[in-house]
Protein backbone atom coordinates (compact mmCIF):
# COMPACT_ATOMS: atom_id res chain seq x y z
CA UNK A 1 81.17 122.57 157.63
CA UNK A 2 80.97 125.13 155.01
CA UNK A 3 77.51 127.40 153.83
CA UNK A 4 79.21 127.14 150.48
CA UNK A 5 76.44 124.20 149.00
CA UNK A 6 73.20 126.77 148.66
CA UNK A 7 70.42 124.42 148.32
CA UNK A 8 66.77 124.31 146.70
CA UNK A 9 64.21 123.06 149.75
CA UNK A 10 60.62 122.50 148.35
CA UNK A 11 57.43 122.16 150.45
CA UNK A 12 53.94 122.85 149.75
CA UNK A 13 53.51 126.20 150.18
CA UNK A 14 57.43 127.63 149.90
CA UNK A 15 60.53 126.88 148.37
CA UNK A 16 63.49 127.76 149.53
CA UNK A 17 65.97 128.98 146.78
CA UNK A 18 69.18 130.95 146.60
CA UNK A 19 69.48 134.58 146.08
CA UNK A 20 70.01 136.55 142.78
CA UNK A 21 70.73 140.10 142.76
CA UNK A 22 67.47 140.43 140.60
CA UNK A 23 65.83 140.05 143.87
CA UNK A 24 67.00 143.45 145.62
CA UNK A 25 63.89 145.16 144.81
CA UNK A 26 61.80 143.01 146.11
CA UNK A 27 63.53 142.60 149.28
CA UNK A 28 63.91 146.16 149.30
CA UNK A 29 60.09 146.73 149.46
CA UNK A 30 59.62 143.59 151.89
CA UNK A 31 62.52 145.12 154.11
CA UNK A 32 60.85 148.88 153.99
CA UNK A 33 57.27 147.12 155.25
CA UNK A 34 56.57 149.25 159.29
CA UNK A 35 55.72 145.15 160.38
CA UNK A 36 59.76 144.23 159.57
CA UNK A 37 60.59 147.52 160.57
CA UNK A 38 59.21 146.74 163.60
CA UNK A 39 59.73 143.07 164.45
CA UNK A 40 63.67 143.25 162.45
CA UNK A 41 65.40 145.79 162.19
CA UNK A 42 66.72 149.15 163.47
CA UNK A 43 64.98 151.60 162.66
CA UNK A 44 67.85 154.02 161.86
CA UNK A 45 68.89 150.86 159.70
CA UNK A 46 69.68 152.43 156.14
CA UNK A 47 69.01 150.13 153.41
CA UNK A 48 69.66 151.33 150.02
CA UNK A 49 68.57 149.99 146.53
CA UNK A 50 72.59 149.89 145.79
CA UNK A 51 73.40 148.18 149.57
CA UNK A 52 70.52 145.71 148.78
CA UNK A 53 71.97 144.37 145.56
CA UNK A 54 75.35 144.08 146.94
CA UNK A 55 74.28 142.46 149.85
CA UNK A 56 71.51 140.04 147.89
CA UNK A 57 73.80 139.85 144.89
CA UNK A 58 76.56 138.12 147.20
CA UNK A 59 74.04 135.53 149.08
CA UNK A 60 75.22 132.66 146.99
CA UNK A 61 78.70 132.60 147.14
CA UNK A 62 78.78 133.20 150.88
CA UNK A 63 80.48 130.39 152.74
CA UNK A 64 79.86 131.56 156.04
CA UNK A 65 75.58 131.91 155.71
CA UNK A 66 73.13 130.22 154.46
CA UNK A 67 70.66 132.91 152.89
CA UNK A 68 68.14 131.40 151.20
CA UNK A 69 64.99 133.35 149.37
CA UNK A 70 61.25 132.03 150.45
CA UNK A 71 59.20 132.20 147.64
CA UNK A 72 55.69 131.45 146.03
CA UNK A 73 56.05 128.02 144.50
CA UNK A 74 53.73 129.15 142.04
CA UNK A 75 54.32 132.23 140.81
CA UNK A 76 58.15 132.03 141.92
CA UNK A 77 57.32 135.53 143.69
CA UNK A 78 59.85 136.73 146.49
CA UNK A 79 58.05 136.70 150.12
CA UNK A 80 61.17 136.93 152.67
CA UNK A 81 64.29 134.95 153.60
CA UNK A 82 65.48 132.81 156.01
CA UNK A 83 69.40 132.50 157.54
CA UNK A 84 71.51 130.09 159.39
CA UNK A 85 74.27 131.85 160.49
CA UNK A 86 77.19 132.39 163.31
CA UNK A 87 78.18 128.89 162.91
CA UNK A 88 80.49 127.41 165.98
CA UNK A 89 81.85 124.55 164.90
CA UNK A 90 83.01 123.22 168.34
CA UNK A 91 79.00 123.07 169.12
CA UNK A 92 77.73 121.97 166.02
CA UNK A 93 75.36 125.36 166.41
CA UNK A 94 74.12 128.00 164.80
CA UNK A 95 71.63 130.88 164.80
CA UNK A 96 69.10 131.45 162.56
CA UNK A 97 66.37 134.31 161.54
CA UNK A 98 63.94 134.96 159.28
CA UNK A 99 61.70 137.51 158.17
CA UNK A 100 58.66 137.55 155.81
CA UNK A 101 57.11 139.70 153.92
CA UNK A 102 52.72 141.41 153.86
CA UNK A 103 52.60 139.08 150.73
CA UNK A 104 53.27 135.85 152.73
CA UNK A 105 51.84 136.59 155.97
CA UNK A 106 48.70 134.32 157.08
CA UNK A 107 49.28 131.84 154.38
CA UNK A 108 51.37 129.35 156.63
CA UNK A 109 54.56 129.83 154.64
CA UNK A 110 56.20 131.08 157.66
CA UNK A 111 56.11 127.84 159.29
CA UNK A 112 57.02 126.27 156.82
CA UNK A 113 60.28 127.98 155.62
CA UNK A 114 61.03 127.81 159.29
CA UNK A 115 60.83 123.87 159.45
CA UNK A 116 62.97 123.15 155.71
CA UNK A 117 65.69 125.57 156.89
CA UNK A 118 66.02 123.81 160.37
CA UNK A 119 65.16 120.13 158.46
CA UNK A 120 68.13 121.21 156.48
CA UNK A 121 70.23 122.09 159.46
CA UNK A 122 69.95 119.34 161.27
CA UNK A 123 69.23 116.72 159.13
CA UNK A 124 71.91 117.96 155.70
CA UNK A 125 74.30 119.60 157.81
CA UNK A 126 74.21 117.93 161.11
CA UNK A 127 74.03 120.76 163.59
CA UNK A 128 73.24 119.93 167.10
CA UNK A 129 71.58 123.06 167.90
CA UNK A 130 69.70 125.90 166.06
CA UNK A 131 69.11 129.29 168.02
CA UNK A 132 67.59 132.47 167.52
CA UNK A 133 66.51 135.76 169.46
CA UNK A 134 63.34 137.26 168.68
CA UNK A 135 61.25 140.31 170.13
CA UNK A 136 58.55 139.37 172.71
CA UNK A 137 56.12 141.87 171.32
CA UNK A 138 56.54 139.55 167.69
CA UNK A 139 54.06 137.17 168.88
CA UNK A 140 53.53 135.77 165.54
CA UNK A 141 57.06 135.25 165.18
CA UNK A 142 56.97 133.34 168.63
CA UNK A 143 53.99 130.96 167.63
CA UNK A 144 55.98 130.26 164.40
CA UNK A 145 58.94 129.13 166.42
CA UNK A 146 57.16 127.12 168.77
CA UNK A 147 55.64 125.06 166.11
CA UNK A 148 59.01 124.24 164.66
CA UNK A 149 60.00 122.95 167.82
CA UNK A 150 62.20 125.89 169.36
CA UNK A 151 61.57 126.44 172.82
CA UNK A 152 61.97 129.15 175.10
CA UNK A 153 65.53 129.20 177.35
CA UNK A 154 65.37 133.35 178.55
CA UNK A 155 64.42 136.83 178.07
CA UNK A 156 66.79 139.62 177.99
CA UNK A 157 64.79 141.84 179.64
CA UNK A 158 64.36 145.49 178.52
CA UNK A 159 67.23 145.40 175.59
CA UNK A 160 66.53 148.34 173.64
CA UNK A 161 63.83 150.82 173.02
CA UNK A 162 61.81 150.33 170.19
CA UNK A 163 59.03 152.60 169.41
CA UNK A 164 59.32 154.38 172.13
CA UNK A 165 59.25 151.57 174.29
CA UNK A 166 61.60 149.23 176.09
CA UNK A 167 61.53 146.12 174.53
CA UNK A 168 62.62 142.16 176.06
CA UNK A 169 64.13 139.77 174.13
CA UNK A 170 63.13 135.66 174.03
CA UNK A 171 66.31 133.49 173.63
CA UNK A 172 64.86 130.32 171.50
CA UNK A 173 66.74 127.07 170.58
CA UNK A 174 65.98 123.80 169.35
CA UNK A 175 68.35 120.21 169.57
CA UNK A 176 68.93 117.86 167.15
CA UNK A 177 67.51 115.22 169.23
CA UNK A 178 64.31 117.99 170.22
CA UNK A 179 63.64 117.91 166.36
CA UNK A 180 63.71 114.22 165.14
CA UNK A 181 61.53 113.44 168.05
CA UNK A 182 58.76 115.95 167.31
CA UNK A 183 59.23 115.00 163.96
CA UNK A 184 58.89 111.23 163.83
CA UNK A 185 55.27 112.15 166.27
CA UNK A 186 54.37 114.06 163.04
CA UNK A 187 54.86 110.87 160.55
């Protein structure tokens, strides 16, 4: 299997797209938000404006990745991304993350970027499994996860220290067979 198709995945309140470079500023002001900061990224992380268009300016010819812009389906603004990643082909599996923006916060468009990615995983690329780590003080995050069907399979306990503070890590996964049963209850 190969990341090299990057697809267009439409819902209601999202779509899904590929990345330009043209979107490096805006992911350069999402990324510099203290709520990424926080939930993401290290802090120490240095992101600049030329790093960002490199890095967004190479998202659709990556074979390895699936990085795929969430945007406003009607304005076509930037909001976040979301990734599959790490693919292991010997377990059909992969992980994936996302992060999102102040702009799309609240609006549901989290949980919905998270299902089309892991619709598209599963059902367009036929993974078996779908991973992910998140911080256990991103409760948000969490809730997000748990209504696409992820559930919760550890904590790495006190990983790092963020703010100050040690943090634990929740190990999350969802099966192929986990996903088309919650989703033919939803039909």
């Amino acid at each position: 299997m190969s990341f090299s198709v990057k697809p267009v995945l439409t819902g209601h309140r999202t779509v899904l797209r590929p990345f330009t470079e043209a979107d490096a500023g805006v992911m350069g002001e999402i990324v510099a938000d203290p709520e990424v900061v926080r939930f993401t990224f290290e802090p120490s992380t240095e992101l600049t404006p030329e790093r960002l268009r490199t890095w967004y300016g190479s998202r659709a010819t990556a074979p390895d990745r699936l990085d795929l812009a969430v945007t406003d389906p009607a304005t076509g603004e930037v909001l976040g991304e979301v990734v599959l990643f790490e693919y292991d082909a010997a377990a059909r599996s992969c992980v994936f993350r996302t992060l999102i923006g102040p702009r799309g916060r609240g609006r549901g468009i989290g949980t919905e970027a998270t299902r089309l990615i892991v619709a598209h995983g599963f059902e367009a690329l036929g993974l078996h499994r779908i991973e992910l780590a998140a911080w256990a003080h991103s409760h948000r995050a969490l809730r997000v996860y748990e209504k696409a069907g992820f559930v919760v399979e550890g904590v790495r306990r006190e990983v790092q220290r963020r703010e100050g503070e040690w943090a634990d890590e929740v190990i999350m996964a969802v099966l192929d067979r986990e996903w088309a049963a919650l989703n033919a209850t939803a039909r």
